[in-house]
Protein backbone atom coordinates (compact mmCIF):
# COMPACT_ATOMS: atom_id res chain seq x y z
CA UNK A 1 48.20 -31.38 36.07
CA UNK A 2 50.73 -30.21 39.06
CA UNK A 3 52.64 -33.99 38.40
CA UNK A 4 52.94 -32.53 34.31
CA UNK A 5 54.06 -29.31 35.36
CA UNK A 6 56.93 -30.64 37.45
CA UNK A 7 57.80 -33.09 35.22
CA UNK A 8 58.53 -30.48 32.47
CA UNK A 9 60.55 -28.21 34.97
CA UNK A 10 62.53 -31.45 35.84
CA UNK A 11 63.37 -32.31 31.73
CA UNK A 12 63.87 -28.21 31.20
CA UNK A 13 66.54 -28.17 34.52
CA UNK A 14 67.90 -31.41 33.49
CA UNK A 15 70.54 -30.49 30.50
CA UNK A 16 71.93 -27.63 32.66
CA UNK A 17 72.30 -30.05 35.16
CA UNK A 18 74.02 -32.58 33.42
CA UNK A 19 76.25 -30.30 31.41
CA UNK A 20 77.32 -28.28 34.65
CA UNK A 21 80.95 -29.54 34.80
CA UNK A 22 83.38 -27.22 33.64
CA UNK A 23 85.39 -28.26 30.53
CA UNK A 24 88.41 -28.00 31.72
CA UNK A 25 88.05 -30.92 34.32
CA UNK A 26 87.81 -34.50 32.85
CA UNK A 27 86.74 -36.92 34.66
CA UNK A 28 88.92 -40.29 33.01
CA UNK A 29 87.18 -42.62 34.97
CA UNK A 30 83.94 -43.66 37.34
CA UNK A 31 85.09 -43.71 40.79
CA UNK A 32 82.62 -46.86 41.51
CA UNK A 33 80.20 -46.28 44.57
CA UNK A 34 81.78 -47.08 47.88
CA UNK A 35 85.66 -47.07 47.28
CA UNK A 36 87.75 -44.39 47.73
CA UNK A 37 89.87 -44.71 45.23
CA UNK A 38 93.32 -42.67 44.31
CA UNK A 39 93.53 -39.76 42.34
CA UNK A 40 95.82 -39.00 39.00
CA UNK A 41 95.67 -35.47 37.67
CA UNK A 42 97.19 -34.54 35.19
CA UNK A 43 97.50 -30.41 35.33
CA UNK A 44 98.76 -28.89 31.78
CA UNK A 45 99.23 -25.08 31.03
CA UNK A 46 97.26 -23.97 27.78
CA UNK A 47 98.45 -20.36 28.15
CA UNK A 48 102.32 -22.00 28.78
CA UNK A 49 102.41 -25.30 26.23
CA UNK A 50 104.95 -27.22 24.84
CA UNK A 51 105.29 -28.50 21.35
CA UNK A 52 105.27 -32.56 22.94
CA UNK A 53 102.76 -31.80 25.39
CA UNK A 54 99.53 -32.64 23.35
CA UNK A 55 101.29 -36.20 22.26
CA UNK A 56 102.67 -36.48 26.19
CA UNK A 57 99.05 -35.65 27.72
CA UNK A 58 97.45 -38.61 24.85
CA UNK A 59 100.35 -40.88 25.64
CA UNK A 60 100.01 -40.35 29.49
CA UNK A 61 95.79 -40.73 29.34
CA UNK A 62 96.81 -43.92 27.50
CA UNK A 63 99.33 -45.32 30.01
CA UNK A 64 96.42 -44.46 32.75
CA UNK A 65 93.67 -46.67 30.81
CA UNK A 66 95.81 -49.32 30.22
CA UNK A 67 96.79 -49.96 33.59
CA UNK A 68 94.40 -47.84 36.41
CA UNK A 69 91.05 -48.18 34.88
CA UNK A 70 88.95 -48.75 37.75
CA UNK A 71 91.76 -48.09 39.94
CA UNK A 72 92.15 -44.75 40.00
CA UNK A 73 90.20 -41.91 39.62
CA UNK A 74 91.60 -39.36 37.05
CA UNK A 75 91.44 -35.78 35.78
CA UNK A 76 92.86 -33.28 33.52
CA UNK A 77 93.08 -29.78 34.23
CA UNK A 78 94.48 -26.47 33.30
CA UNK A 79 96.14 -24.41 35.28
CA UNK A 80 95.89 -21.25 32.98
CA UNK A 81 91.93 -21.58 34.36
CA UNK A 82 92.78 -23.17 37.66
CA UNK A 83 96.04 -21.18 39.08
CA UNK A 84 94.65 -22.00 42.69
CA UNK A 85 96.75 -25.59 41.37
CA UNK A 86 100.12 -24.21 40.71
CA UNK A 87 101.30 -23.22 44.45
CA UNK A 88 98.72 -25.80 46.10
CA UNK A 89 100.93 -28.98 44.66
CA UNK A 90 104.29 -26.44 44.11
CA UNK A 91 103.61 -27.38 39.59
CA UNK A 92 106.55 -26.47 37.75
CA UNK A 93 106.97 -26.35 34.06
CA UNK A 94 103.86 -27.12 31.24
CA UNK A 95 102.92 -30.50 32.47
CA UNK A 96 103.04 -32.35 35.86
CA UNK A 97 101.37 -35.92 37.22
CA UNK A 98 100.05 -35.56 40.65
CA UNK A 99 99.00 -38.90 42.29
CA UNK A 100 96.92 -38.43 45.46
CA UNK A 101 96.63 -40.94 47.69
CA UNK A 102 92.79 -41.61 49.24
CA UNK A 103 91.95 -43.19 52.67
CA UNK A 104 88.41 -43.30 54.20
CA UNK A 105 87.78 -40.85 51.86
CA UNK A 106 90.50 -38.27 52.92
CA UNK A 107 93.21 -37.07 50.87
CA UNK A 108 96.60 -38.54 52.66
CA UNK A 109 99.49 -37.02 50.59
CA UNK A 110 100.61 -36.84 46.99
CA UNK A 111 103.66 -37.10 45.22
CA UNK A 112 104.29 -35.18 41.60
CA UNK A 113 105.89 -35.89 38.62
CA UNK A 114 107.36 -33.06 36.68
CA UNK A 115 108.79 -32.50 33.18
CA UNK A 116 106.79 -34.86 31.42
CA UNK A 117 107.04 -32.97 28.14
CA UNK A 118 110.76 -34.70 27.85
CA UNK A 119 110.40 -37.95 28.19
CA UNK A 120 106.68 -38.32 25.95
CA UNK A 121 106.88 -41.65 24.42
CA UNK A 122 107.63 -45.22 24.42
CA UNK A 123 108.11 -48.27 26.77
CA UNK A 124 110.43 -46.14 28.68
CA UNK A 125 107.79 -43.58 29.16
CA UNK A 126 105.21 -45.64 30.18
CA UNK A 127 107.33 -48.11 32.72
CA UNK A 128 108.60 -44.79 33.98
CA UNK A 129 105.16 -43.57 34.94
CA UNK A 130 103.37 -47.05 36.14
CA UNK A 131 106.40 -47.10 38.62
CA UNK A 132 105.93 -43.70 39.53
CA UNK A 133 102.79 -44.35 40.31
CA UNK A 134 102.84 -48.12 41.73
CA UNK A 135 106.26 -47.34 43.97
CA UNK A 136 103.59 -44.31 45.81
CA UNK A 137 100.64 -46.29 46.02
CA UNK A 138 101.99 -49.64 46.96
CA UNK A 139 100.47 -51.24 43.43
């Protein structure tokens, strides 16, 4: 009877549990167990957007499943929710790429890509940010 009662607190505590990430941080990818992978965010400003920035964000989550799945670990955040963001990496204007780079598990720099909201589409845009982003992590 005790093994039954637990067993329905676990399945009651479980959606809560599961649903307890906030919805402003999407994870892209599965960091796979035992690699410390690098990190891509990608911060974006709902309270300050642009009219390209939707299309820039799709074309940029694109250019980072084409060529980083399983090789980076990625996320998308505000930073009307998150402001902590804006002076921690110095984020200027409605949409920045921050690639951090990951050793032993310990963050060891990042480098930032501003004013995405310009250059949105194309070859251009995506050779632009896969050498952004291979020149910094040695891809």
């Amino acid at each position: 009877m005790r093994f039954i009662a637990l067993l329905l607190a676990v399945f009651l505590l479980l959606p809560a549990t599961l649903y307890a990430a906030p919805a402003t941080l999407q994870n892209l990818y599965i960091n796979p167990a035992g690699k410390h992978l690098p990190e891509a965010i990608i911060f974006y400003s709902s309270a300050n957007t642009c009219e390209t920035c939707p299309e820039t964000i799709d074309n940029l989550i694109t250019v980072l499943k084409q060529n980083y799945q399983g090789k980076l670990h990625a996320y998308l955040i505000d930073t009307a929710r998150h402001p902590e963001f804006i002076t921690a990496f110095k984020l200027q204007g409605p949409l920045n790429l921050v690639i951090i780079r990951i050793t032993d598990g310990a963050a060891f720099g990042y480098h930032k890509l501003a004013g995405l909201q310009s250059l949105n589409t194309g070859t251009a845009f995506s050779r632009r940010i896969t050498a952004f982003i291979n020149n910094f992590l040695g891809f």
